[in-house]
C-alpha atoms as a PDB file:
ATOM      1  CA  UNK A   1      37.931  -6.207   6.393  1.00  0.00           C
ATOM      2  CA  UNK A   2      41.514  -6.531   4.080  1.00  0.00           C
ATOM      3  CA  UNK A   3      40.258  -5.648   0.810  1.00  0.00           C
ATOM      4  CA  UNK A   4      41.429  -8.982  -0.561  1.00  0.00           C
ATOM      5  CA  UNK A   5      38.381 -10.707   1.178  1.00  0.00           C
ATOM      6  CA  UNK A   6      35.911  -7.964  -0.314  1.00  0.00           C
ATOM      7  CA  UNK A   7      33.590  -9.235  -2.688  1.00  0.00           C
ATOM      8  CA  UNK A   8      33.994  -7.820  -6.140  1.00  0.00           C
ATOM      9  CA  UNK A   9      30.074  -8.122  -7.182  1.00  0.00           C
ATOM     10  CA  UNK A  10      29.435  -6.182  -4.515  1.00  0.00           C
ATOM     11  CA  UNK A  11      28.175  -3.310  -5.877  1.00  0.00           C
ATOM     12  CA  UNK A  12      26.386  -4.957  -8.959  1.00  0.00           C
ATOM     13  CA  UNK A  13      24.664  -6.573  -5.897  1.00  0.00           C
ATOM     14  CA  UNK A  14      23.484  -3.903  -3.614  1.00  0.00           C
ATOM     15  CA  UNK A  15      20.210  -3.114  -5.596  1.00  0.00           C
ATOM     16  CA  UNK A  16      18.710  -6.343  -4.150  1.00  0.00           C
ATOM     17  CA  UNK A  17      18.877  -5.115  -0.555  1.00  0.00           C
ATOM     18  CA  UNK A  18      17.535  -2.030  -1.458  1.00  0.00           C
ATOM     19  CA  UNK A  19      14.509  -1.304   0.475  1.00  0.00           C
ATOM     20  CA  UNK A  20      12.624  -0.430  -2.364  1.00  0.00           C
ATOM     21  CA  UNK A  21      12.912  -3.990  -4.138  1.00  0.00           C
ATOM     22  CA  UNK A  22      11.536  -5.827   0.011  1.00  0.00           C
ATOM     23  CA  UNK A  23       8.189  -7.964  -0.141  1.00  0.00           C
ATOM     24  CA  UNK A  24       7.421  -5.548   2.783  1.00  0.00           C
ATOM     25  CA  UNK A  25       6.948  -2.435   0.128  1.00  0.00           C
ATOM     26  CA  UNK A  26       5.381  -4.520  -2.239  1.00  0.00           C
ATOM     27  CA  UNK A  27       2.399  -5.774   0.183  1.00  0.00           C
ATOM     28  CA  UNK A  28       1.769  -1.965   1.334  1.00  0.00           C
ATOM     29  CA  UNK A  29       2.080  -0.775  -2.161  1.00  0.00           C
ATOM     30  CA  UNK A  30       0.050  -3.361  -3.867  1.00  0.00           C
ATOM     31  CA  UNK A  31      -3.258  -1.424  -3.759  1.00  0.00           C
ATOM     32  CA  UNK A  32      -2.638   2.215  -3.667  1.00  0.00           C
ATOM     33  CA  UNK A  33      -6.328   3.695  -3.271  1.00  0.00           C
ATOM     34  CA  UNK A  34      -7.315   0.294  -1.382  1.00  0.00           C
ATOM     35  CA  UNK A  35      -7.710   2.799   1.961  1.00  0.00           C
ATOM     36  CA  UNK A  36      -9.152   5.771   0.496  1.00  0.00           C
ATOM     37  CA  UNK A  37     -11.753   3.836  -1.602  1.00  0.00           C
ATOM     38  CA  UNK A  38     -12.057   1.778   1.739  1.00  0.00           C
ATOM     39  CA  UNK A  39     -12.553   4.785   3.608  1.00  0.00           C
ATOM     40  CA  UNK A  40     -15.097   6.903   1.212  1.00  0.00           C
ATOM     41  CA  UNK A  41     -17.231   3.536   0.993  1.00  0.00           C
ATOM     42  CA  UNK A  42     -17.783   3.542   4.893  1.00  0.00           C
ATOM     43  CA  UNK A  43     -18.540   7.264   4.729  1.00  0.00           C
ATOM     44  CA  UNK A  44     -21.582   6.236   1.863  1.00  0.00           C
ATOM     45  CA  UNK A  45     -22.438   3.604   4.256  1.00  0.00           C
ATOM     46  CA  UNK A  46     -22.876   5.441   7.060  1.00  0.00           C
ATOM     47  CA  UNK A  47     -24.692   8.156   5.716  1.00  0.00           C
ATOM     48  CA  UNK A  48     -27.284   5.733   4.047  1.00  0.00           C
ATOM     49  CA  UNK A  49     -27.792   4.426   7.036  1.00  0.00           C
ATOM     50  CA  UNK A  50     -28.317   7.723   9.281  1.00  0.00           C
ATOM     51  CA  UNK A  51     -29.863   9.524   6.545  1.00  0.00           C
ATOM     52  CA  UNK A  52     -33.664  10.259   6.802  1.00  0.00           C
ATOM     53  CA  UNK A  53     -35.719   8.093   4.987  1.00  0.00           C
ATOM     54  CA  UNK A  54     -38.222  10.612   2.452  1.00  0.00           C
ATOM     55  CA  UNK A  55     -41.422   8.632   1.224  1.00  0.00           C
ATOM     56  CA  UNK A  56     -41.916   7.373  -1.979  1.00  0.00           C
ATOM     57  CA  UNK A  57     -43.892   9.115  -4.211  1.00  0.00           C
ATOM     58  CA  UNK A  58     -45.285   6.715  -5.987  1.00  0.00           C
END
């Protein structure tokens, strides 16, 4: 491209198409722990439910 056609802004510009500033890494970033807390809760889950039930002492 001639550089009379280049835009000037250009470069004041290019921090928009940056892939850090894309809805896409904002909705996988939103919640940082959401799959580790997801994850640890299942484990809990799963071992209340396969665990041995003691009786009650009371």
């Amino acid at each position: 491209m001639p550089e009379l056609y280049r835009d000037p802004w250009a470069k004041r510009e290019a921090w928009r198409k940056h892939p850090l500033f894309s809805m896409r890494y904002y909705a996988r970033n939103m919640f940082p722990g959401l799959g580790l807390g997801a994850t640890a809760f299942a484990i809990y889950l799963a071992y209340g439910m396969f665990k041995p039930q003691q009786p009650a002492h009371h």
